[in-house]
C-alpha atoms as a PDB file:
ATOM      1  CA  UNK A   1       6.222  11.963  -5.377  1.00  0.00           C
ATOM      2  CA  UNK A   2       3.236  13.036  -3.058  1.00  0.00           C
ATOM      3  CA  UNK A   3       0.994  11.521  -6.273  1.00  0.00           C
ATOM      4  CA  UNK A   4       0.620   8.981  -8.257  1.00  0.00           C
ATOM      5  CA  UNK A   5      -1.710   7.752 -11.309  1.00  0.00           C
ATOM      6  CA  UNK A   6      -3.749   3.968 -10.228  1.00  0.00           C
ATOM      7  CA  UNK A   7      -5.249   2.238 -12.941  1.00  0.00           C
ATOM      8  CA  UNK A   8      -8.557   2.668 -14.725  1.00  0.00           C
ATOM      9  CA  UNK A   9     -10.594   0.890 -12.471  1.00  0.00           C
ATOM     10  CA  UNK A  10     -14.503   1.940 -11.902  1.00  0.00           C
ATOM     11  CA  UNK A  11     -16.075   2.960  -8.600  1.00  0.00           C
ATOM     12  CA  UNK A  12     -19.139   4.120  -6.580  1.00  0.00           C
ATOM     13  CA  UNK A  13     -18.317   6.989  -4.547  1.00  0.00           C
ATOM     14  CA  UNK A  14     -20.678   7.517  -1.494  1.00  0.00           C
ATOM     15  CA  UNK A  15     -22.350  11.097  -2.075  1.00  0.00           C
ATOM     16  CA  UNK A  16     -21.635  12.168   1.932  1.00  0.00           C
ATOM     17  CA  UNK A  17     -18.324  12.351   1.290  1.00  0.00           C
ATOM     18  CA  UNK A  18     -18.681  15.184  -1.294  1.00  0.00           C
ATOM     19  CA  UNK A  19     -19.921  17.376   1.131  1.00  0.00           C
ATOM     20  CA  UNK A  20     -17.499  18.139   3.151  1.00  0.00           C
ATOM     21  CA  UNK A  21     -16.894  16.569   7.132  1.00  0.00           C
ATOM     22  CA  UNK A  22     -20.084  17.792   8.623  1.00  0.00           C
ATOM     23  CA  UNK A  23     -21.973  15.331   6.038  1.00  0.00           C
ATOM     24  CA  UNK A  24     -19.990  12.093   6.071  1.00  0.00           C
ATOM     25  CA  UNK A  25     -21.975   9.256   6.567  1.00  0.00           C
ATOM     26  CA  UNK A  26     -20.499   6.064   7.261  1.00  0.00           C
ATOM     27  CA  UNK A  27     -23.207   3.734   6.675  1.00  0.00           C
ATOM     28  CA  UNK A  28     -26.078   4.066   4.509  1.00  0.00           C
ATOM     29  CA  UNK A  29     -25.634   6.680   1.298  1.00  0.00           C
ATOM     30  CA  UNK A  30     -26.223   7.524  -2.312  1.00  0.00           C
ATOM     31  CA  UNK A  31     -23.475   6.626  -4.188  1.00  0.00           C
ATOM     32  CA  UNK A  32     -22.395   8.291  -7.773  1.00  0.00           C
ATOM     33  CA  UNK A  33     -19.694   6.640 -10.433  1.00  0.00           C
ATOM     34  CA  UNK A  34     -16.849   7.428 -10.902  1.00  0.00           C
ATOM     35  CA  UNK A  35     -13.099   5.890 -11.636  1.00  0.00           C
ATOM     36  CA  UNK A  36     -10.208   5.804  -9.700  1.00  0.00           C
ATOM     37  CA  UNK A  37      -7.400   8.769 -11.118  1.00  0.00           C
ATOM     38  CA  UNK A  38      -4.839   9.211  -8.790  1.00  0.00           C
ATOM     39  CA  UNK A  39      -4.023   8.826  -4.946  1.00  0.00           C
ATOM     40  CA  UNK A  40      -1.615  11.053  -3.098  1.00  0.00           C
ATOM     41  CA  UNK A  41      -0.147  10.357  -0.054  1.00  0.00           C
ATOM     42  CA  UNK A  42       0.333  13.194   2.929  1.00  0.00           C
ATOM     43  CA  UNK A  43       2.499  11.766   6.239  1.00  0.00           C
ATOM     44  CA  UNK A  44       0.582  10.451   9.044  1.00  0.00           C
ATOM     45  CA  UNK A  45      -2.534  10.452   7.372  1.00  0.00           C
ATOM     46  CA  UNK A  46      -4.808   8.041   5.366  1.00  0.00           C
ATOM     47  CA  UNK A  47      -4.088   8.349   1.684  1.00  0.00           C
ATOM     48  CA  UNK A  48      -6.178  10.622  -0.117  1.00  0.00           C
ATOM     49  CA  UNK A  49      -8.243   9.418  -3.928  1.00  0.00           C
ATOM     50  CA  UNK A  50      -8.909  11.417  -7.038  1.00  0.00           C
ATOM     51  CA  UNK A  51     -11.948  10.325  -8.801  1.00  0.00           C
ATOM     52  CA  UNK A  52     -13.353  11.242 -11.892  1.00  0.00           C
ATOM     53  CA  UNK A  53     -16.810  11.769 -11.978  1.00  0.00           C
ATOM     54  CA  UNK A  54     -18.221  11.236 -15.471  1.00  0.00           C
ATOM     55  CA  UNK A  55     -21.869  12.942 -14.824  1.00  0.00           C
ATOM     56  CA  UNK A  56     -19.974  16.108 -13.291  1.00  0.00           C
ATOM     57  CA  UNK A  57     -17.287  16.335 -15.850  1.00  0.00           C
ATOM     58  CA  UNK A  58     -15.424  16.638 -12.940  1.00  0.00           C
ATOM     59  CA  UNK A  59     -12.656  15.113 -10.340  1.00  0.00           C
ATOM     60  CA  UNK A  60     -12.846  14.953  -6.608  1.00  0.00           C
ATOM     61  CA  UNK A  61      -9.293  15.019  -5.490  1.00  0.00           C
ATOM     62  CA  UNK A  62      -9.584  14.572  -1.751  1.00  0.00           C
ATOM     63  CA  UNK A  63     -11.438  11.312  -1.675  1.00  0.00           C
ATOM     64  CA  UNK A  64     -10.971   8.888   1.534  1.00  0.00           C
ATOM     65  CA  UNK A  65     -10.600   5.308   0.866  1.00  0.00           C
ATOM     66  CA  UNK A  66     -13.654   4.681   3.503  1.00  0.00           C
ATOM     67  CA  UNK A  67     -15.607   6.046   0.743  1.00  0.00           C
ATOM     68  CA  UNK A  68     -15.135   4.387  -2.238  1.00  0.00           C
ATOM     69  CA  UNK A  69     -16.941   0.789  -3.314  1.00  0.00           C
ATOM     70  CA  UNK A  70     -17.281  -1.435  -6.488  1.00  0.00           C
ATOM     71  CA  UNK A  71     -20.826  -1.838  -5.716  1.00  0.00           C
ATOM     72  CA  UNK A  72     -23.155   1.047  -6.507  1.00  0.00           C
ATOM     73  CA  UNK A  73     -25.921   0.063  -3.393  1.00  0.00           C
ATOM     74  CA  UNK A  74     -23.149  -0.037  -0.056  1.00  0.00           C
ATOM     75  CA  UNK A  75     -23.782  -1.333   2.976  1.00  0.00           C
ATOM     76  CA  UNK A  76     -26.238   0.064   5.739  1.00  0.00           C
ATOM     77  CA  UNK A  77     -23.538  -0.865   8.238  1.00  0.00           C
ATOM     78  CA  UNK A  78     -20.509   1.533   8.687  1.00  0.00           C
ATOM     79  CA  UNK A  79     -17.646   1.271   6.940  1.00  0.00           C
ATOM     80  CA  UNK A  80     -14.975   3.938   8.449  1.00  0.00           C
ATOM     81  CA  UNK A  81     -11.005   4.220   8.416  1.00  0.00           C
ATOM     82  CA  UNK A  82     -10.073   2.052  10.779  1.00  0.00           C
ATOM     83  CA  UNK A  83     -12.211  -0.854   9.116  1.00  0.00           C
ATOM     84  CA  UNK A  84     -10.447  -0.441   5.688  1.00  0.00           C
ATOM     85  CA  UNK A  85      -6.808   0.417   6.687  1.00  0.00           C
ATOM     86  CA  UNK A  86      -4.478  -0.701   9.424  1.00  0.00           C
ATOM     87  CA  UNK A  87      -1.899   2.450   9.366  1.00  0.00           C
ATOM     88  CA  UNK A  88      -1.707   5.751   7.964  1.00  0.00           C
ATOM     89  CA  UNK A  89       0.834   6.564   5.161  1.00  0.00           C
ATOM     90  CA  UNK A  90       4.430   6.335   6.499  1.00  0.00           C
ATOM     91  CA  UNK A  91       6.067   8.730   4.203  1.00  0.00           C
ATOM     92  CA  UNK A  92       5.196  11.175   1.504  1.00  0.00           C
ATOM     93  CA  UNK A  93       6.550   9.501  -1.280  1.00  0.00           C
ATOM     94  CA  UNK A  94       4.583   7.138  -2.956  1.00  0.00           C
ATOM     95  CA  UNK A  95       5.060   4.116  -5.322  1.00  0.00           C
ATOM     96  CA  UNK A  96       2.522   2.233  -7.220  1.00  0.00           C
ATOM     97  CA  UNK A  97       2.959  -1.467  -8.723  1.00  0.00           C
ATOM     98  CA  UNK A  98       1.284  -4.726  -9.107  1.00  0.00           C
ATOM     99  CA  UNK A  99       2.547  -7.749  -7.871  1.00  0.00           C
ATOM    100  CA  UNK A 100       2.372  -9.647 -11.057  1.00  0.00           C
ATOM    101  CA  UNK A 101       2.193 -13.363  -9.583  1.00  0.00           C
ATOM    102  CA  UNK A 102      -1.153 -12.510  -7.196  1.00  0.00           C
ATOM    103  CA  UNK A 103      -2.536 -10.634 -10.590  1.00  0.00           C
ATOM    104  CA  UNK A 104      -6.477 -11.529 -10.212  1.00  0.00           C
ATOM    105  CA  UNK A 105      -5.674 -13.682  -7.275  1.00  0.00           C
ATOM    106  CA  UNK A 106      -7.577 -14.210  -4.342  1.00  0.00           C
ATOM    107  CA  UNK A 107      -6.178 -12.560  -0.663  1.00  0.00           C
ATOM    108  CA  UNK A 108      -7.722 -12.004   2.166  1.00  0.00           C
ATOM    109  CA  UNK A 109      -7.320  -9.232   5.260  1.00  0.00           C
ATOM    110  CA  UNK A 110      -8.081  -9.344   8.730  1.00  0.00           C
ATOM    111  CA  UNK A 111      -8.756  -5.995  10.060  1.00  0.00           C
ATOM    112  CA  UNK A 112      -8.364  -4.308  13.083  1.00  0.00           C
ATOM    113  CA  UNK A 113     -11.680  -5.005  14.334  1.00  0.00           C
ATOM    114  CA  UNK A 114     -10.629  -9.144  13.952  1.00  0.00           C
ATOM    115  CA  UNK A 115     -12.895  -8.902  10.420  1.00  0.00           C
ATOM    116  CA  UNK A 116     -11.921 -11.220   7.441  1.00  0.00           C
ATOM    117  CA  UNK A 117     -12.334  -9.153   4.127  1.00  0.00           C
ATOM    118  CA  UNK A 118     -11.981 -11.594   1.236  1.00  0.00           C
ATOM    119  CA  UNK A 119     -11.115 -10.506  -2.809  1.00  0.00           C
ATOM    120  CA  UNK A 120      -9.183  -9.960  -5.892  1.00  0.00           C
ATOM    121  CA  UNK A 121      -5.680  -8.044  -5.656  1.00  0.00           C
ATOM    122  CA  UNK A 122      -5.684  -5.073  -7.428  1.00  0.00           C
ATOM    123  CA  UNK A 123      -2.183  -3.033  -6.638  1.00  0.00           C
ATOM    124  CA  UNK A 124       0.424  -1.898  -4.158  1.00  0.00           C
ATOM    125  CA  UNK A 125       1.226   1.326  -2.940  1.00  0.00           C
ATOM    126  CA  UNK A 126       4.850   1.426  -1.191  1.00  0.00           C
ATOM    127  CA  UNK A 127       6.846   3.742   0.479  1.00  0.00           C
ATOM    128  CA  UNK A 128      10.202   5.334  -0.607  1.00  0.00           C
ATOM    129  CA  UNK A 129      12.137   7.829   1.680  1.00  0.00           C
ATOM    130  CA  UNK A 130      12.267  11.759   0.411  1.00  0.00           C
ATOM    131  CA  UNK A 131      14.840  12.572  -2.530  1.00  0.00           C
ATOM    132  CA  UNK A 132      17.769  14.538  -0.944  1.00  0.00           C
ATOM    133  CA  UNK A 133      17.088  17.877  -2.043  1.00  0.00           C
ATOM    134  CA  UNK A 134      14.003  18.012   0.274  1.00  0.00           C
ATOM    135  CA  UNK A 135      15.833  18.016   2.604  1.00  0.00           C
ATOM    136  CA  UNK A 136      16.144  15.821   6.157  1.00  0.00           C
ATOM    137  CA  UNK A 137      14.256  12.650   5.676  1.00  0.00           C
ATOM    138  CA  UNK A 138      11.414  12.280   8.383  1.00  0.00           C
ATOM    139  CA  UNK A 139       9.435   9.288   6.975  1.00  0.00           C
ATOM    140  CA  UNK A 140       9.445   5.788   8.194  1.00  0.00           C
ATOM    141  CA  UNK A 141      10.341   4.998   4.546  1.00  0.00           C
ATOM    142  CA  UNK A 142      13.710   2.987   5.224  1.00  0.00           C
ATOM    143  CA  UNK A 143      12.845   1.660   9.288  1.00  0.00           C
ATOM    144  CA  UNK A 144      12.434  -1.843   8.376  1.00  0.00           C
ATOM    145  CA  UNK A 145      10.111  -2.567  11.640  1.00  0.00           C
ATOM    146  CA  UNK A 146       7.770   0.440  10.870  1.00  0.00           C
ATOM    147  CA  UNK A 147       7.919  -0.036   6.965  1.00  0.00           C
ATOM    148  CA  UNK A 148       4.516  -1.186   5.907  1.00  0.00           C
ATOM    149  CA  UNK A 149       3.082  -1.681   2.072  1.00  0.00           C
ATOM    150  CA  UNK A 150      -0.760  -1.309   0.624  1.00  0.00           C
ATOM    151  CA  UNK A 151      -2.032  -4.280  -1.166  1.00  0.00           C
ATOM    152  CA  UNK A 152      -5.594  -3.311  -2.451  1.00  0.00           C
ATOM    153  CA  UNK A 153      -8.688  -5.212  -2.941  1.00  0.00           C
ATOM    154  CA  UNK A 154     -12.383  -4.644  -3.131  1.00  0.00           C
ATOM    155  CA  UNK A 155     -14.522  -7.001  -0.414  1.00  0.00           C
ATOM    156  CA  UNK A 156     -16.504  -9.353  -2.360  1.00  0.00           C
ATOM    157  CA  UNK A 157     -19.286  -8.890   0.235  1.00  0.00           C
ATOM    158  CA  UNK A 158     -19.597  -5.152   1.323  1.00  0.00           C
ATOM    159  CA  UNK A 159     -17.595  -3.742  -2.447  1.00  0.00           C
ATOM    160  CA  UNK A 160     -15.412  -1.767  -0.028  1.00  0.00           C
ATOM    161  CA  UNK A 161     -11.943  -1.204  -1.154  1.00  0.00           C
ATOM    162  CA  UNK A 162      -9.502  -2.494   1.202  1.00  0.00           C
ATOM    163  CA  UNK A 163      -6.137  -2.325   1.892  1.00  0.00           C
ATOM    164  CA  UNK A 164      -3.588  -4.398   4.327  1.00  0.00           C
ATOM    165  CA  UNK A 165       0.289  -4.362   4.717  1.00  0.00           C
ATOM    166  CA  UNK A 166       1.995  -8.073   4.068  1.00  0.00           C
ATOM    167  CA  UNK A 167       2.033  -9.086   7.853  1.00  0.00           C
ATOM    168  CA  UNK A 168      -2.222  -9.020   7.626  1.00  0.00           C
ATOM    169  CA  UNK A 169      -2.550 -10.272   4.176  1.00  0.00           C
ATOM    170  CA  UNK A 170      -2.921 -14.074   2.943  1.00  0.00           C
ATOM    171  CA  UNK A 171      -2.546 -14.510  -0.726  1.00  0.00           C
ATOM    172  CA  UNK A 172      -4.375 -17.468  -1.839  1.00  0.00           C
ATOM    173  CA  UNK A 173      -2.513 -19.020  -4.900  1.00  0.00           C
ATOM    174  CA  UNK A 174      -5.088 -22.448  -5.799  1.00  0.00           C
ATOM    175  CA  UNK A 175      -1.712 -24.097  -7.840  1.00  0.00           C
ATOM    176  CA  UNK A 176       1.025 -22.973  -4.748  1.00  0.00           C
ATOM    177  CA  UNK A 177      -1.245 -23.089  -2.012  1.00  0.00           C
ATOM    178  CA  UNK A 178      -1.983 -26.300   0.326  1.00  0.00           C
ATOM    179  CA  UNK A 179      -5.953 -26.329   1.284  1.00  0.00           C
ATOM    180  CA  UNK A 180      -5.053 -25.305   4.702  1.00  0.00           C
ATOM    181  CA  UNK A 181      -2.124 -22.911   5.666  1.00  0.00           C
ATOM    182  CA  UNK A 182       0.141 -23.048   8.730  1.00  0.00           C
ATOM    183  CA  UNK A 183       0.138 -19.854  10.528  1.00  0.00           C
ATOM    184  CA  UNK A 184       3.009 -17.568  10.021  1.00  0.00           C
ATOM    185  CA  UNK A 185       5.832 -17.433  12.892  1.00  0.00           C
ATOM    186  CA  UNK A 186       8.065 -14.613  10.886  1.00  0.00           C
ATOM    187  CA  UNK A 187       9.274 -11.939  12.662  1.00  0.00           C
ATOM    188  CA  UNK A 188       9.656  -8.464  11.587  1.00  0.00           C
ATOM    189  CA  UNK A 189      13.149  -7.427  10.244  1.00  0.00           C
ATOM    190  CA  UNK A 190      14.627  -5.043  11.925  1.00  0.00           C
ATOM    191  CA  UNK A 191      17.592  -2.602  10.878  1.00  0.00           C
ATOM    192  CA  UNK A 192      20.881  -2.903  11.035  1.00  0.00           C
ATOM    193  CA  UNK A 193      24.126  -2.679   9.164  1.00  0.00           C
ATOM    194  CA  UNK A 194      23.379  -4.976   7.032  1.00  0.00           C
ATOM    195  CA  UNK A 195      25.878  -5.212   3.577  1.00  0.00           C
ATOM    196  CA  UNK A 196      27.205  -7.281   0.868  1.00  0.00           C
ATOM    197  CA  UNK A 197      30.856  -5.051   1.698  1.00  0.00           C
ATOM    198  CA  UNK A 198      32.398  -6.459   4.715  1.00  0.00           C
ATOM    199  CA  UNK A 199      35.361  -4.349   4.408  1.00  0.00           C
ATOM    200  CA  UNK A 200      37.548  -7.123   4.523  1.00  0.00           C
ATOM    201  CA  UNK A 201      38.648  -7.095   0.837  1.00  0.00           C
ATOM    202  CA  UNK A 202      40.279  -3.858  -0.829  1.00  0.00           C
ATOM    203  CA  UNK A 203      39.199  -4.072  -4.569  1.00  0.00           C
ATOM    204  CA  UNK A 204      40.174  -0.482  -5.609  1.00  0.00           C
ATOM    205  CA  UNK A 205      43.756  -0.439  -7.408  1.00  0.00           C
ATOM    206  CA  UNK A 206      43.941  -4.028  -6.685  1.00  0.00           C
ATOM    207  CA  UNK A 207      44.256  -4.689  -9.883  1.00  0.00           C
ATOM    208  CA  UNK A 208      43.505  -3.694 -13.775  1.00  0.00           C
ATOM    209  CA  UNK A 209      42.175  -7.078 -15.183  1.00  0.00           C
ATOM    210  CA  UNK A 210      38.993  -7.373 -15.888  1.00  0.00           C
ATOM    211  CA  UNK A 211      38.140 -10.222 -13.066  1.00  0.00           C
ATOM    212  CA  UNK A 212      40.487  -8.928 -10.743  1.00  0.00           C
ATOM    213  CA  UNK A 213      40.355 -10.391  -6.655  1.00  0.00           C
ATOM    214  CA  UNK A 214      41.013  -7.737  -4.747  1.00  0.00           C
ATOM    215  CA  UNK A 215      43.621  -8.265  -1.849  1.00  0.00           C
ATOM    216  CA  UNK A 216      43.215  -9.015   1.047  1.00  0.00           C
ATOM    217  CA  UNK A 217      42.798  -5.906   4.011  1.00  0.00           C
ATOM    218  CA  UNK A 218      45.467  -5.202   6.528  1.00  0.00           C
ATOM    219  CA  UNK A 219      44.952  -5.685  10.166  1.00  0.00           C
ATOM    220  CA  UNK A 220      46.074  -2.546  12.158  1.00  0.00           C
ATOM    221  CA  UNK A 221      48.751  -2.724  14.460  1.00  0.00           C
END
């Protein structure tokens, strides 16, 4: 699905940003409350927010992340796309889940501007691939060295809301976690034909028992 429901979770929602492009302003703005509804996801492009806005009566459905905070006074710096987000969404279809073990945990992002963000998980968005009646799949859903997840957090020091896939994230686990951490040497997977059937082992009609072994395939001549 292009959308998704996130959880109740309250927010500050920079004023500019209502306006339409021509107002944006990335640095210092009003803000108004609001809480998170829904986020939809459109190829290529940063992930969009619904927000309900309580004094309005009303949603805002086209929300950029860049734009939303926990804190109601943000920061006079600027806070733009690039400083919240490493990649753009990689497929249409969205998921949305929490981690359960990093529940309330601490994690921490570098961004690409070699910034450390630093604060408490809130959920995933992840990618699945387009359901076959859509036709031809374009998305990067299912390319294991392009696949990328969303782990969410709000900055304890600016209130932005952040988000970082696994390969930028550190998830800080005080009973798990040594006091200082080696640095990662993993590799990103790549695809290939990877499977559990090695087509070495016929198991249809091999047999009717229950536990039946299969036998064993023949080599051509």
């Amino acid at each position: 699905m292009i959308y998704q429901s996130l959880p109740y979770i309250p927010v500050f929602v920079k004023k500019s940003f209502l306006m339409g492009p021509d107002n944006f302003k990335y640095g210092e703005d009003e803000t108004i409350a609001g809480v998170l509804v829904g986020v939809k996801a459109v190829f290529r492009s940063p992930p969009l927010f619904e927000v309900y806005l309580p004094e309005y009566g009303a949603c805002y459905d086209k929300t950029l992340q860049c734009a939303i905070f926990n804190k109601e006074v943000p920061p006079k710096e600027n806070i733009e796309l690039p400083d919240v987000a490493w990649w753009d969404c990689i497929s249409e279809d969205i998921q949305i889940y929490e981690k359960t073990l990093f529940r309330n945990g601490l994690v921490r992002m570098q961004n690409k501007r070699k910034r450390w963000f630093e604060g408490t998980y809130l959920f995933t968005i992840d990618f699945c691939t387009n359901h076959p009646g859509r036709g031809i799949d374009l998305s990067e859903a299912v390319v294991w060295s392009e696949h990328k997840q969303k782990n969410f957090f709000f900055d304890d020091e600016t209130g932005a809301l952040i988000c970082g896939p696994n390969n930028k994230m550190r998830y800080i686990c005080e009973s798990l976690c040594p006091a200082e951490f080696k640095r990662p040497f993993f590799k990103v997977f790549e695809n290939r034909n990877w499977s559990h059937e090695e087509e070495e082992v016929f198991f249809g009609g091999a047999g009717k028992d229950y536990d039946y072994q299969g036998v064993e395939k023949k080599k051509d001549k």
